[in-house]
Protein backbone atom coordinates (compact mmCIF):
# COMPACT_ATOMS: atom_id res chain seq x y z
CA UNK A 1 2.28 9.47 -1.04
CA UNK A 2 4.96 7.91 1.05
CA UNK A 3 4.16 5.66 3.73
CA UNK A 4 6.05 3.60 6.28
CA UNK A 5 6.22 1.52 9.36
CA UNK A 6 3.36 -0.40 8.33
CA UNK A 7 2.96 -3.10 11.32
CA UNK A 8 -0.33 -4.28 10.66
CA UNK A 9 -0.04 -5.75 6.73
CA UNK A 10 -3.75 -7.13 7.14
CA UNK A 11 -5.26 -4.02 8.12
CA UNK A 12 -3.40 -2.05 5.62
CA UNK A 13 -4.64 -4.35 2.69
CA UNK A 14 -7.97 -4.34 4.04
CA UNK A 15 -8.31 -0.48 4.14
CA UNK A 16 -6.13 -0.91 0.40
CA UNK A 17 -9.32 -3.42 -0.52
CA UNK A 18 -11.94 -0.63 0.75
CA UNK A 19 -10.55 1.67 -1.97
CA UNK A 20 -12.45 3.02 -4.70
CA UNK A 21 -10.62 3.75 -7.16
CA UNK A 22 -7.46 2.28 -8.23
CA UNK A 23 -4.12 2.06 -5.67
CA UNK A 24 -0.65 1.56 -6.82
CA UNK A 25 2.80 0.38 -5.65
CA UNK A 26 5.44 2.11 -7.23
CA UNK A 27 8.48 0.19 -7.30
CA UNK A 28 12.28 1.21 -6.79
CA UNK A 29 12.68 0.32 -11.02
CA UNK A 30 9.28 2.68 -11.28
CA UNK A 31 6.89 0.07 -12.19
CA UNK A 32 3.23 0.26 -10.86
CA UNK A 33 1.95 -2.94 -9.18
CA UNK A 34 -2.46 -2.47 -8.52
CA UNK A 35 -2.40 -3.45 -4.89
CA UNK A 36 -5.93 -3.90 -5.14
CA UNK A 37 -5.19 -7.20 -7.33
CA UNK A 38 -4.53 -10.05 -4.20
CA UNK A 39 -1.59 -11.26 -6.43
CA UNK A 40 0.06 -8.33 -6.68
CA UNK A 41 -0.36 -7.67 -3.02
CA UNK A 42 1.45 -11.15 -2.24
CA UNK A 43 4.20 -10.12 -5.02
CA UNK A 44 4.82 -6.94 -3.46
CA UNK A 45 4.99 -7.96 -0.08
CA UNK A 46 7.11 -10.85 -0.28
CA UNK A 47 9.65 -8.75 -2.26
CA UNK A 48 9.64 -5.72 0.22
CA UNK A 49 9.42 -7.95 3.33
CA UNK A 50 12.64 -10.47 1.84
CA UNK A 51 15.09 -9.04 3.15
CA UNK A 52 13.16 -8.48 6.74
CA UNK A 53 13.41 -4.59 6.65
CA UNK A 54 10.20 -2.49 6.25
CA UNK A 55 11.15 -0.06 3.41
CA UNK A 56 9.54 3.77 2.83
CA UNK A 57 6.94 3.07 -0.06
CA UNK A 58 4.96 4.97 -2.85
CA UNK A 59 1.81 4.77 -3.04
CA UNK A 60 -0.90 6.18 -5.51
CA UNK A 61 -4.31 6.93 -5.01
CA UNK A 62 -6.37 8.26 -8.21
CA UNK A 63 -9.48 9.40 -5.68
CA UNK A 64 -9.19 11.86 -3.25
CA UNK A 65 -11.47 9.85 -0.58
CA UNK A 66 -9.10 6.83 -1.18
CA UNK A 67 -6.32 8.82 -0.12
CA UNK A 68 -7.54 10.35 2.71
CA UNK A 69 -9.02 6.78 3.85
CA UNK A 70 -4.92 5.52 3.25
CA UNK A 71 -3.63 8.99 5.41
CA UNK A 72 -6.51 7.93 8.03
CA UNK A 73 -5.14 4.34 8.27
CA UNK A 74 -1.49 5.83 8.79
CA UNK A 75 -2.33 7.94 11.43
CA UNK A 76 -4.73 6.17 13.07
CA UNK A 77 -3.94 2.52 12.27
CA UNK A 78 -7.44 1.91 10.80
């Protein structure tokens, strides 16, 4: 899924962190970073937010419930 305009990076690693199953970054080269592994969520972030621009991103979800719980916390900021 493609998500964006994430303002709230603490909230959106916390509902990453509530995740069952396992939740991936996919990177402009197409490498897969497991967000639910804190180092790779301070890796990610501090290449994404370098250049002070929010980028689109591509997320995976491997369980259905984690990816509605990801679509919930898009729409509804939680």
């Amino acid at each position: 899924m493609k998500v964006q305009n994430i303002t709230d990076i603490d909230a959106f690693f916390k509902a990453v962190d509530e995740c069952k199953g396992k939740v991936e970054l996919v990177t402009g080269e197409g490498d897969r970073l497991n967000l639910k592994s804190k180092l790779s969520q301070y890796v990610s972030m501090a290449n994404i937010f370098s250049n002070g621009e929010i980028p689109e991103l591509e997320i995976i979800a491997y369980e259905k419930e984690d990816t509605d719980r990801l679509i919930g916390f898009m729409i509804n900021g939680q």
